[in-house]
N, C-alpha and C. Protein backbone atom coordinates (compact mmCIF):
# COMPACT_ATOMS: atom_id res chain seq x y z
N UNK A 1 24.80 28.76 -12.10
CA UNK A 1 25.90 29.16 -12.95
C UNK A 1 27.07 28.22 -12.65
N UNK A 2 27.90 27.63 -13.56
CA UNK A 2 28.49 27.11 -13.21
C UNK A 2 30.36 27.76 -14.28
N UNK A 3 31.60 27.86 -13.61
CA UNK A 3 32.32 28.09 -13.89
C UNK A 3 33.24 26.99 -13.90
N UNK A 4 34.20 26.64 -14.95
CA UNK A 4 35.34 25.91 -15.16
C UNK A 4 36.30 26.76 -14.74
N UNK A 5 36.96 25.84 -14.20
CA UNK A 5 38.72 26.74 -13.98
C UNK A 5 40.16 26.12 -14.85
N UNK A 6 40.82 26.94 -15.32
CA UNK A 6 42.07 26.04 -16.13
C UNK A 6 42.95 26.21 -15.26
N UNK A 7 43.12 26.03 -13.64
CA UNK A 7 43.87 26.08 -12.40
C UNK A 7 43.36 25.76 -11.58
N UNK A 8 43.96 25.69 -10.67
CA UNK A 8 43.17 25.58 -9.01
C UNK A 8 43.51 26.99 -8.10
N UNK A 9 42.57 27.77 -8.05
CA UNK A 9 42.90 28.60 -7.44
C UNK A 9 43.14 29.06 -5.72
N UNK A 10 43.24 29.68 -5.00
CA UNK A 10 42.89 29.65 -3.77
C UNK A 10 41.76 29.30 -3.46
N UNK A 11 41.68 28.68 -2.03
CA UNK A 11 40.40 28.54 -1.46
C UNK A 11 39.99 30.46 -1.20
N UNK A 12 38.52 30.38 -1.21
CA UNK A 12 38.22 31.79 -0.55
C UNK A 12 36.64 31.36 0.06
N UNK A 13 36.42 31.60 1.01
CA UNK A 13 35.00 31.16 1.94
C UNK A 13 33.82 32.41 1.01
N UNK A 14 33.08 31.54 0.76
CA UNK A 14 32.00 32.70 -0.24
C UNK A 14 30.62 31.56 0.14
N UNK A 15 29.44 31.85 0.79
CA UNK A 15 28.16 31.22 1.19
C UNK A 15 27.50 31.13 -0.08
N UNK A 16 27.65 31.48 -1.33
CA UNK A 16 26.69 31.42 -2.36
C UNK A 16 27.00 29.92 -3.55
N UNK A 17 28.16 29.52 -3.22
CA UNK A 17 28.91 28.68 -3.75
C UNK A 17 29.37 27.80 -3.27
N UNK A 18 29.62 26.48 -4.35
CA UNK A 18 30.27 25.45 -4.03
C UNK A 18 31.35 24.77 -5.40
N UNK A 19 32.33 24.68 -4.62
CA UNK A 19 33.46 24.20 -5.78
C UNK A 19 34.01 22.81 -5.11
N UNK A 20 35.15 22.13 -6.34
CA UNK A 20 35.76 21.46 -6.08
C UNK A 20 36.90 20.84 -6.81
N UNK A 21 37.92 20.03 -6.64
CA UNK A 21 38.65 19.90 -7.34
C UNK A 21 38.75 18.33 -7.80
N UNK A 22 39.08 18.13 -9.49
CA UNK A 22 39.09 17.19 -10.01
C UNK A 22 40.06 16.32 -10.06
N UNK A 23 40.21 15.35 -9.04
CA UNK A 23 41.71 14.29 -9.24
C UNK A 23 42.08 14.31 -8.19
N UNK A 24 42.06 15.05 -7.36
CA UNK A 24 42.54 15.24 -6.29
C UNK A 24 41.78 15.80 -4.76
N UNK A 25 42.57 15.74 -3.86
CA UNK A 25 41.75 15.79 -2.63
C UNK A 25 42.52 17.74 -2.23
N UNK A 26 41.53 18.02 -1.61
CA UNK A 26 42.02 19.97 -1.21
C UNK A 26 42.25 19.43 0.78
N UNK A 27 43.81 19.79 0.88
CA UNK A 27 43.81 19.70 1.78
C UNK A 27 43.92 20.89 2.67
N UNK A 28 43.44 21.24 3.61
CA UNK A 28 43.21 22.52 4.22
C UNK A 28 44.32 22.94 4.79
N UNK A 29 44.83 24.53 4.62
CA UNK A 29 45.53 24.85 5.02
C UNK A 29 45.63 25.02 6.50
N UNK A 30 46.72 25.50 7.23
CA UNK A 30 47.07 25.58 8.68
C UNK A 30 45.87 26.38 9.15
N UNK A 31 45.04 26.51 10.02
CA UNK A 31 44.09 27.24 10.33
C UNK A 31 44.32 27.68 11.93
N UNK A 32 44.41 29.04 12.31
CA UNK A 32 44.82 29.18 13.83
C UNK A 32 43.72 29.72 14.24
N UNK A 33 42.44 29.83 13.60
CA UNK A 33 41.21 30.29 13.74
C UNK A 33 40.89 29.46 15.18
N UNK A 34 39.91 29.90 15.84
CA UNK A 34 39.08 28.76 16.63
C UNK A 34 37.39 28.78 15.61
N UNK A 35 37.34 27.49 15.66
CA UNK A 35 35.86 27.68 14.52
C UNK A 35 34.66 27.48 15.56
N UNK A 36 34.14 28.44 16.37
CA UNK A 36 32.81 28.29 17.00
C UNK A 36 31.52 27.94 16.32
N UNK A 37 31.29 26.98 17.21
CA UNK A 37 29.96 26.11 16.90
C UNK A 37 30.15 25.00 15.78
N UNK A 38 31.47 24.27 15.58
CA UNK A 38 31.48 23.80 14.00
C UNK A 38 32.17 22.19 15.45
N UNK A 39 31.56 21.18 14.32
CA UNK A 39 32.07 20.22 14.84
C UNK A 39 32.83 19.57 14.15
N UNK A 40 33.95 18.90 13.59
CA UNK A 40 34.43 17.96 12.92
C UNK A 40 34.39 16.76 12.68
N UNK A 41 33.21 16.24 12.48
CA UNK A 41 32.86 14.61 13.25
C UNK A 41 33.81 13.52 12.04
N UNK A 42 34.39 12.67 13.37
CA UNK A 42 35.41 11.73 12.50
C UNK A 42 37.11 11.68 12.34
N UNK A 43 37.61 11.10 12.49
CA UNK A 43 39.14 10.95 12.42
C UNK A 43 39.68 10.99 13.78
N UNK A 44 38.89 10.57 14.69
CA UNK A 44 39.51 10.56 16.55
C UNK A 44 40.59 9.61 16.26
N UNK A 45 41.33 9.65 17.17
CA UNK A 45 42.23 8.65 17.66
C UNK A 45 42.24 9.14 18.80
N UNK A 46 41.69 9.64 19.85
CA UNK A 46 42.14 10.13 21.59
C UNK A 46 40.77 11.13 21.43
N UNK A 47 40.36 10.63 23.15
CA UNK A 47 39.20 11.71 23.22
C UNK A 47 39.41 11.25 24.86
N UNK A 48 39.35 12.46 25.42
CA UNK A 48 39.31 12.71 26.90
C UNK A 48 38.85 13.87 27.36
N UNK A 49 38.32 13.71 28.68
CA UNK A 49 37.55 14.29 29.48
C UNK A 49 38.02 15.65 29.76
N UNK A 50 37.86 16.67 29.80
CA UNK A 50 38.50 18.27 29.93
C UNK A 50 37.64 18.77 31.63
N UNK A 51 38.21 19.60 32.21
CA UNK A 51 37.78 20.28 33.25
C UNK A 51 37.05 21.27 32.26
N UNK A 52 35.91 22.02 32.72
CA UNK A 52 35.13 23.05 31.74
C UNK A 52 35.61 24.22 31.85
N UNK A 53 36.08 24.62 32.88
CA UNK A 53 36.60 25.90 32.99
C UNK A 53 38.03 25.98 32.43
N UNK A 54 38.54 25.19 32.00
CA UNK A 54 39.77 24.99 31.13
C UNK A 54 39.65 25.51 29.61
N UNK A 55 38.06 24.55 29.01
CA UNK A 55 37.97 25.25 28.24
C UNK A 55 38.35 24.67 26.62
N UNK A 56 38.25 25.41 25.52
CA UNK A 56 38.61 24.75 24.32
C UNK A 56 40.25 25.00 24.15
N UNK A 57 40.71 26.14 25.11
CA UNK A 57 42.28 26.27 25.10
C UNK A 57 43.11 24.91 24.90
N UNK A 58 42.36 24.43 25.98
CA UNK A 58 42.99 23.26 26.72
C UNK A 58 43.08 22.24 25.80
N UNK A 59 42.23 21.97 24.94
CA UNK A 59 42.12 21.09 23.49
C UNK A 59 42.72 21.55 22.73
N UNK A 60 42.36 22.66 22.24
CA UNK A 60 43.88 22.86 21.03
C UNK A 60 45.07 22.95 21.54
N UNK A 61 45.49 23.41 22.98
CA UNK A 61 46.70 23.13 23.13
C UNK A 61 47.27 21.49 23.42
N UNK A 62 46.32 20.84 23.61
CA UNK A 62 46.55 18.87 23.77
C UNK A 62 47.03 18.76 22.15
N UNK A 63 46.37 19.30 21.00
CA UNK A 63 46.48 19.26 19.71
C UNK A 63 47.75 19.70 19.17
N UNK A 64 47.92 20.52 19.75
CA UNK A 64 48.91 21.70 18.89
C UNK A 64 50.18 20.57 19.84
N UNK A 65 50.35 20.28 20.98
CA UNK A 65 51.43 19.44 21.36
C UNK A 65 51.84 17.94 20.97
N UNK A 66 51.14 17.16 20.27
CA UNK A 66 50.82 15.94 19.69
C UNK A 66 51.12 16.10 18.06
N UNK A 67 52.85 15.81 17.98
CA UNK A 67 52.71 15.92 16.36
C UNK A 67 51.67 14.89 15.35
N UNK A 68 51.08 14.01 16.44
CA UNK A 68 50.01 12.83 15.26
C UNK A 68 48.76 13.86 15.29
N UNK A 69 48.15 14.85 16.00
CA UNK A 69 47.07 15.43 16.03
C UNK A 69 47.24 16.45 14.43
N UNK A 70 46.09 16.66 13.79
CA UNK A 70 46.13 17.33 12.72
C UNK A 70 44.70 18.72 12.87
N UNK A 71 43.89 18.11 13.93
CA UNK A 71 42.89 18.75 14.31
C UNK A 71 42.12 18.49 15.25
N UNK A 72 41.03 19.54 16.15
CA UNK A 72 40.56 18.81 17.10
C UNK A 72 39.35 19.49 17.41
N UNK A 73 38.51 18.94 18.41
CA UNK A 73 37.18 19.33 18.55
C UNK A 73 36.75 19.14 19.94
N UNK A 74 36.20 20.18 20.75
CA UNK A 74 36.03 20.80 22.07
C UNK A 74 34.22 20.12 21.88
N UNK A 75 33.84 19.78 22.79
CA UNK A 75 32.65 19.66 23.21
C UNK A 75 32.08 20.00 24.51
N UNK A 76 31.50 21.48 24.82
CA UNK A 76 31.24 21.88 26.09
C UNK A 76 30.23 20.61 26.66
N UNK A 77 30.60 20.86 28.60
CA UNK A 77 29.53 20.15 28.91
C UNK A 77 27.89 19.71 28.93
N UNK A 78 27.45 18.36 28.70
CA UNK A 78 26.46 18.02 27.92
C UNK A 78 25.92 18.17 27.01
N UNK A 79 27.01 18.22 26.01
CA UNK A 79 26.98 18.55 24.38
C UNK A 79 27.22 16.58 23.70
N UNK A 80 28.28 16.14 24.58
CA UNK A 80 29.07 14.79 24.16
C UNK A 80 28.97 13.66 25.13
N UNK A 81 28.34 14.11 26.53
CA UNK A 81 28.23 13.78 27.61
C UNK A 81 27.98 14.52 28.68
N UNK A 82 28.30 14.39 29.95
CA UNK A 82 28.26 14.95 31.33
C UNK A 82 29.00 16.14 31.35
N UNK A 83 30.28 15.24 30.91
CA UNK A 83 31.42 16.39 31.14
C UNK A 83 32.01 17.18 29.89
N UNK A 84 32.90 18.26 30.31
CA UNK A 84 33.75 18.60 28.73
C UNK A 84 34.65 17.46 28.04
N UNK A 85 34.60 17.13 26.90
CA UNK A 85 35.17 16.39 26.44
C UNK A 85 35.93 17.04 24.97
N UNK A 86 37.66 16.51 24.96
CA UNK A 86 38.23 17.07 23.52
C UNK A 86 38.40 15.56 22.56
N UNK A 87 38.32 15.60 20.99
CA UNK A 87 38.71 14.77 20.50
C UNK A 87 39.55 15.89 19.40
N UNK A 88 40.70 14.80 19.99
CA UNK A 88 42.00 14.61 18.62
C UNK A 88 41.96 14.07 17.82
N UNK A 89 42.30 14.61 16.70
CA UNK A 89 42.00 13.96 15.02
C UNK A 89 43.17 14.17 14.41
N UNK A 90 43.42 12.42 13.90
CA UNK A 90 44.66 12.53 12.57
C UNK A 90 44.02 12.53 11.90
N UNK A 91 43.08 13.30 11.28
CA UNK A 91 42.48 13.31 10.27
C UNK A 91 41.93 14.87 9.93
N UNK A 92 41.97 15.66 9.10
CA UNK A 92 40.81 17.10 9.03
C UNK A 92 39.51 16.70 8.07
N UNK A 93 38.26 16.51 8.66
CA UNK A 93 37.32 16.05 8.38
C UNK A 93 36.48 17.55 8.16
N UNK A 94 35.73 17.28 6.90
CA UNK A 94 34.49 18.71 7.01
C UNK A 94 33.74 19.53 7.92
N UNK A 95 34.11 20.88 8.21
CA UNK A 95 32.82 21.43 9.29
C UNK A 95 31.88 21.07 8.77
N UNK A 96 31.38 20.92 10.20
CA UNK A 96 29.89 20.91 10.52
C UNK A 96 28.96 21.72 11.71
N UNK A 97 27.75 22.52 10.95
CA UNK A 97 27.67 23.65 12.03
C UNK A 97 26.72 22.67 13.14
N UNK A 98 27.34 22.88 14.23
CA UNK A 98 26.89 22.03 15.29
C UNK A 98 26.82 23.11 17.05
N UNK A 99 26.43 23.42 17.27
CA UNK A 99 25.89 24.49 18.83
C UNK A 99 26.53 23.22 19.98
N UNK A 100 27.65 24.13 20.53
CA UNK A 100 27.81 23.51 22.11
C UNK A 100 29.21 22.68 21.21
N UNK A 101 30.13 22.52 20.17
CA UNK A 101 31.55 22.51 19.78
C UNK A 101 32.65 23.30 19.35
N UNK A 102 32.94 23.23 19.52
CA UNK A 102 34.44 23.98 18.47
C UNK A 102 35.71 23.19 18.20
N UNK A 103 36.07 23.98 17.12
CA UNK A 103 36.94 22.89 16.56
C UNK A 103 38.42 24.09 16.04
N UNK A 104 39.11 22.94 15.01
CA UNK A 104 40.50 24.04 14.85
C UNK A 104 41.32 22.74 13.90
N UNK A 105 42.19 23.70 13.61
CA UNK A 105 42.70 22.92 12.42
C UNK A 105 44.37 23.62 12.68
N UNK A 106 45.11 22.73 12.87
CA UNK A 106 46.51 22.84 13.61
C UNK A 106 47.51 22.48 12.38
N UNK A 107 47.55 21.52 11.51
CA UNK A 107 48.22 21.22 10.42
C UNK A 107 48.12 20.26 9.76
């Protein structure tokens, strides 16, 4: 089934569907969610090593303090490597469901 819209309406998360918009790019709103298991692959500029017991806190708060960060992505240990590792993104790139990341979307 396919529907036309004479607007752009809100985003709303629905699994049966896929939309999009014509002309333009949908940029995601502020998200304070933590998104378990989703990876964001793409738009690094900074990626460093995390203590594990620190945690994905510890990444979104590196994010949320860095006005160039727009989003970021936690990789528990031996998911990305050895150790925990966060990457910062000027960029908000598509989830992706990925086991052993999390990610977040700051602004």
């Amino acid at each position: 089934m396919c529907w036309l819209k004479g607007s752009v309406p809100a985003r709303q998360q629905d699994n049966c569907c896929v939309s999009g918009v014509r002309g333009a790019g949908v940029v995601e709103p502020r998200n304070t969610a933590v998104e378990t298991s989703i990876d964001r692959f793409g738009g690094d500029y900074k990626n460093f090593q995390l203590n594990a017991a620190d945690g994905d806190d510890a990444c979104k708060a590196a994010c949320t303090a860095d006005n160039k960060c727009r989003a970021w992505t936690y990789a528990r240990p031996g998911y990305a490597g050895k150790d925990a590792q966060c990457f910062l993104k000027k960029e908000i790139k598509p989830p992706r469901r990925k086991a052993g990341f999390t990610s977040g979307v700051v602004r």
